[in-house]
C-alpha atoms as a PDB file:
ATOM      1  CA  UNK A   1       0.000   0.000   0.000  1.00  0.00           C
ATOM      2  CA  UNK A   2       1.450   3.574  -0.989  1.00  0.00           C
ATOM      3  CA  UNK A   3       2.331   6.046   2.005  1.00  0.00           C
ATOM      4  CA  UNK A   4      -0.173   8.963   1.669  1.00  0.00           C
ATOM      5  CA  UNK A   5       2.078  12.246   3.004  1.00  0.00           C
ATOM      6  CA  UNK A   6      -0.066  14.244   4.707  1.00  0.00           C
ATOM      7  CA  UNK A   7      -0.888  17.585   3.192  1.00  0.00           C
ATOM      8  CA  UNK A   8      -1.177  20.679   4.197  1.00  0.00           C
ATOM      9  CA  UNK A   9      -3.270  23.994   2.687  1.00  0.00           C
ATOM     10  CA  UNK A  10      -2.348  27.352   4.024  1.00  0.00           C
ATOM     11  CA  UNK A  11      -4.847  29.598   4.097  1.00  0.00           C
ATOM     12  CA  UNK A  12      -8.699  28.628   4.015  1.00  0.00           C
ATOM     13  CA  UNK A  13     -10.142  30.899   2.453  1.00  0.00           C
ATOM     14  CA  UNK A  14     -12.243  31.076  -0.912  1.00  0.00           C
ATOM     15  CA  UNK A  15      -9.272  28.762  -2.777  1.00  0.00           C
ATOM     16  CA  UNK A  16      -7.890  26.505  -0.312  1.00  0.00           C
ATOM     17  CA  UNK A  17     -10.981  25.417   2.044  1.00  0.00           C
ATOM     18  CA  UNK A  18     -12.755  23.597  -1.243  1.00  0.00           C
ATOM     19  CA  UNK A  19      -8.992  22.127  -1.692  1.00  0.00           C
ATOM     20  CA  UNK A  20      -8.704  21.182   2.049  1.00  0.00           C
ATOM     21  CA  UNK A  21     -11.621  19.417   1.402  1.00  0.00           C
ATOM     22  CA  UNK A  22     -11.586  17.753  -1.695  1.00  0.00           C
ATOM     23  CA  UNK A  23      -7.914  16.060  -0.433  1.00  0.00           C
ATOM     24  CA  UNK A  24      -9.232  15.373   2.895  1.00  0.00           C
ATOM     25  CA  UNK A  25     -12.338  13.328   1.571  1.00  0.00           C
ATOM     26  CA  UNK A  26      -9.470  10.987   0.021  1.00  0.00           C
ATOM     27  CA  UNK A  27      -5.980  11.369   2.310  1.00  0.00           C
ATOM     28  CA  UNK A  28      -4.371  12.951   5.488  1.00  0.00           C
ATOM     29  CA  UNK A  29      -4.624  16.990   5.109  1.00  0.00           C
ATOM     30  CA  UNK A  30      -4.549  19.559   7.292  1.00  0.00           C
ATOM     31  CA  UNK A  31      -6.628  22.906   6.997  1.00  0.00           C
ATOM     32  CA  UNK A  32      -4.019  26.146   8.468  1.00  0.00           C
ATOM     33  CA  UNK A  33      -5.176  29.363   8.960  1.00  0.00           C
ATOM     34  CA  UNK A  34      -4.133  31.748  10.816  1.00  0.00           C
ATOM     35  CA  UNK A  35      -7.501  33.083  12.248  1.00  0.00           C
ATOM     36  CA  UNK A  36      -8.195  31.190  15.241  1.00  0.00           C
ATOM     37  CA  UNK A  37     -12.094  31.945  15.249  1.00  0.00           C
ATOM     38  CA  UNK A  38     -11.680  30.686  11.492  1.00  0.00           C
ATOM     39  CA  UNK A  39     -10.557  27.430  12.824  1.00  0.00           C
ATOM     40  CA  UNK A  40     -12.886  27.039  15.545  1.00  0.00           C
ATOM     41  CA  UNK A  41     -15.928  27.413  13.128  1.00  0.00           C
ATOM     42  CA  UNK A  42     -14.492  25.189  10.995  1.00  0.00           C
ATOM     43  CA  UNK A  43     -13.843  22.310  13.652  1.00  0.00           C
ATOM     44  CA  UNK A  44     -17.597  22.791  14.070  1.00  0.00           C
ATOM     45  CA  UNK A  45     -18.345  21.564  10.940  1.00  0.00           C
ATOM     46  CA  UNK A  46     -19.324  25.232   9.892  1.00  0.00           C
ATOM     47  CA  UNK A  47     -18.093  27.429   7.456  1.00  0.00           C
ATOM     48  CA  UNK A  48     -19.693  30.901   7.650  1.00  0.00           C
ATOM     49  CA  UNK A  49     -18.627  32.121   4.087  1.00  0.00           C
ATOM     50  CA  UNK A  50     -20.318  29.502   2.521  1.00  0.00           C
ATOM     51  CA  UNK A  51     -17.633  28.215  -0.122  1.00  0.00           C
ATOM     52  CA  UNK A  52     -18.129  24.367   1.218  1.00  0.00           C
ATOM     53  CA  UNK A  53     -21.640  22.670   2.648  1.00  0.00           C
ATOM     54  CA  UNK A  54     -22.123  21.253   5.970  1.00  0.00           C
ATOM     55  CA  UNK A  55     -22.287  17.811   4.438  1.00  0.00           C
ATOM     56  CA  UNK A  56     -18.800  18.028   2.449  1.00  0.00           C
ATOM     57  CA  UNK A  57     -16.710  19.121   5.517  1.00  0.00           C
ATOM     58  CA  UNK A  58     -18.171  15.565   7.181  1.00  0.00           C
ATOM     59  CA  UNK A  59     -17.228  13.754   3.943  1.00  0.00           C
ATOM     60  CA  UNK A  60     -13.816  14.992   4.239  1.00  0.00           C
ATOM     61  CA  UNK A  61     -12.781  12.692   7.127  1.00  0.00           C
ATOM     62  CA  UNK A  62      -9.407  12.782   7.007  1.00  0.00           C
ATOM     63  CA  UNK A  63      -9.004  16.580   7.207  1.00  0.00           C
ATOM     64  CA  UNK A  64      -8.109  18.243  10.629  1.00  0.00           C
ATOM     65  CA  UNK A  65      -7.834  22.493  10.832  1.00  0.00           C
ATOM     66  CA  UNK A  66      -5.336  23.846  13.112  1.00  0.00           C
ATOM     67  CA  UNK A  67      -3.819  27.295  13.430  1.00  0.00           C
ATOM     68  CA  UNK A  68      -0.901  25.775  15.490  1.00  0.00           C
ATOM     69  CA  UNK A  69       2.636  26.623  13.179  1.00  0.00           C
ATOM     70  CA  UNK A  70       3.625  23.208  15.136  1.00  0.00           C
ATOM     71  CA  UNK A  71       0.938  20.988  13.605  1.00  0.00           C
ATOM     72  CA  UNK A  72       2.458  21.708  10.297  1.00  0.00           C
ATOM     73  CA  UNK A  73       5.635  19.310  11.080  1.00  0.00           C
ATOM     74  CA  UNK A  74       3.929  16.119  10.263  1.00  0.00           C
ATOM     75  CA  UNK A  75       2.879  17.615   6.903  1.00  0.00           C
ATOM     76  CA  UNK A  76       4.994  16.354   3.744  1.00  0.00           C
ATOM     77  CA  UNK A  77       3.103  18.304   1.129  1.00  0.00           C
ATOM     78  CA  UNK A  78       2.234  22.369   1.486  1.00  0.00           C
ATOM     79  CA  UNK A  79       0.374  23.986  -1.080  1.00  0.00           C
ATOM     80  CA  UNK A  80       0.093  28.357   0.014  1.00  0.00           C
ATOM     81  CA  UNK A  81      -3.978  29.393  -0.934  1.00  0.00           C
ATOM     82  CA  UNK A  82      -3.113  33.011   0.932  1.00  0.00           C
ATOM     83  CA  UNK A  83      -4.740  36.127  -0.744  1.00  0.00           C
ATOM     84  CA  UNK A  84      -2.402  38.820  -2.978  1.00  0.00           C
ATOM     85  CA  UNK A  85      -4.857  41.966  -2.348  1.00  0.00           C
ATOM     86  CA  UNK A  86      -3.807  44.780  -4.579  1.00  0.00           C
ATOM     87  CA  UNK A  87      -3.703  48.715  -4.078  1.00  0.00           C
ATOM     88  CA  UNK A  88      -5.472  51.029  -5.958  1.00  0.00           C
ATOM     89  CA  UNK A  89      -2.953  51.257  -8.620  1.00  0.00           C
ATOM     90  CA  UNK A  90      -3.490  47.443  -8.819  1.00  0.00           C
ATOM     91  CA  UNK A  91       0.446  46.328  -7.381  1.00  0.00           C
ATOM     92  CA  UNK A  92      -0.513  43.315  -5.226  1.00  0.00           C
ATOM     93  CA  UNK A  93       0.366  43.207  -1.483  1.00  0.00           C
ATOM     94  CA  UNK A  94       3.208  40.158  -1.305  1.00  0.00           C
ATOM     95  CA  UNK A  95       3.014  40.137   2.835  1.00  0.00           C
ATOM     96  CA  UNK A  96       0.574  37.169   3.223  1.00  0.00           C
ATOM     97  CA  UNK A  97       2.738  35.159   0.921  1.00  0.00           C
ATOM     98  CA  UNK A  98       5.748  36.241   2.339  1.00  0.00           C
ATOM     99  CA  UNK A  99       4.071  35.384   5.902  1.00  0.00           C
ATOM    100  CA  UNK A 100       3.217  32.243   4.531  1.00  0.00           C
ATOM    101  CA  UNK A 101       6.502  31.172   3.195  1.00  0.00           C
ATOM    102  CA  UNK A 102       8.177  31.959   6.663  1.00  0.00           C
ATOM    103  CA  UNK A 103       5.675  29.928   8.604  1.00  0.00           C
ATOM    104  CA  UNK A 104       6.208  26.820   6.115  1.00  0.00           C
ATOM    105  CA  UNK A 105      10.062  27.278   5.745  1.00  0.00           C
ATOM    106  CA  UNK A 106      10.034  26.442   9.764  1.00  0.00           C
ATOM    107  CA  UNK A 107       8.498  22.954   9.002  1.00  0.00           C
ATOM    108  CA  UNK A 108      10.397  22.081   5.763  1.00  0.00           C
ATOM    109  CA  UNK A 109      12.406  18.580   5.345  1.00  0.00           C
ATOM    110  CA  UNK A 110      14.276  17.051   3.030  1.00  0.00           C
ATOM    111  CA  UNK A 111      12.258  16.036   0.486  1.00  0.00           C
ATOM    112  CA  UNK A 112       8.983  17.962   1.280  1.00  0.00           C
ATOM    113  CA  UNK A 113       7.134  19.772  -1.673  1.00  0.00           C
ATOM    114  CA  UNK A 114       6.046  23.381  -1.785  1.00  0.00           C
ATOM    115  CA  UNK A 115       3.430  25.008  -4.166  1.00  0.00           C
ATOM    116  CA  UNK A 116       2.232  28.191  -4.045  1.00  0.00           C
END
């Protein structure tokens, strides 16, 4: 039987929730976030913006949330869903990528795959 690496999506927002879920209905995955009130609703089984149903966060049964950095060291695979908001002169804002990247590089292995 092939080793499933545990996954992990950073940010759960409008991108990486429906991700979180899709990959947790089939194989280990953690949900990150940093909004703690985020993760709490989640763990709940709700998600107050809507983007996945009640029934398809129960489907995905092998997806935990967590907005512990330290839960991220079991995690083989990270894929970054963080937003790039832009100004009014449309240049995008890089910080919650950059934030991202730093929280991930803490948990990186040898071997471990990044996508952003």
């Amino acid at each position: 039987m092939q080793e499933h690496k545990k996954i992990a999506i950073i940010g759960l927002g409008y991108v990486g929730l429906p991700l979180a879920v899709e990959f947790g209905k089939a194989r280990p995955t953690l949900g990150f976030d940093i909004n703690a009130s985020r993760i709490e609703e989640l763990r709940k089984g709700k998600d107050n913006t809507l983007e996945v149903s009640k029934e398809s966060l129960v489907e995905a049964a092998h997806l935990g949330f967590s907005c512990d950095s330290d839960d991220l060291n079991d995690c083989k695979i990270f894929i970054i869903t963080v937003p790039t908001p832009i100004d009014d002169v449309n240049r995008p804002d890089l910080t919650p990528i950059i934030k991202a990247s730093e929280t991930v590089a803490k948990s990186l292995k040898v071997g471990d795959i990044v996508d952003i």
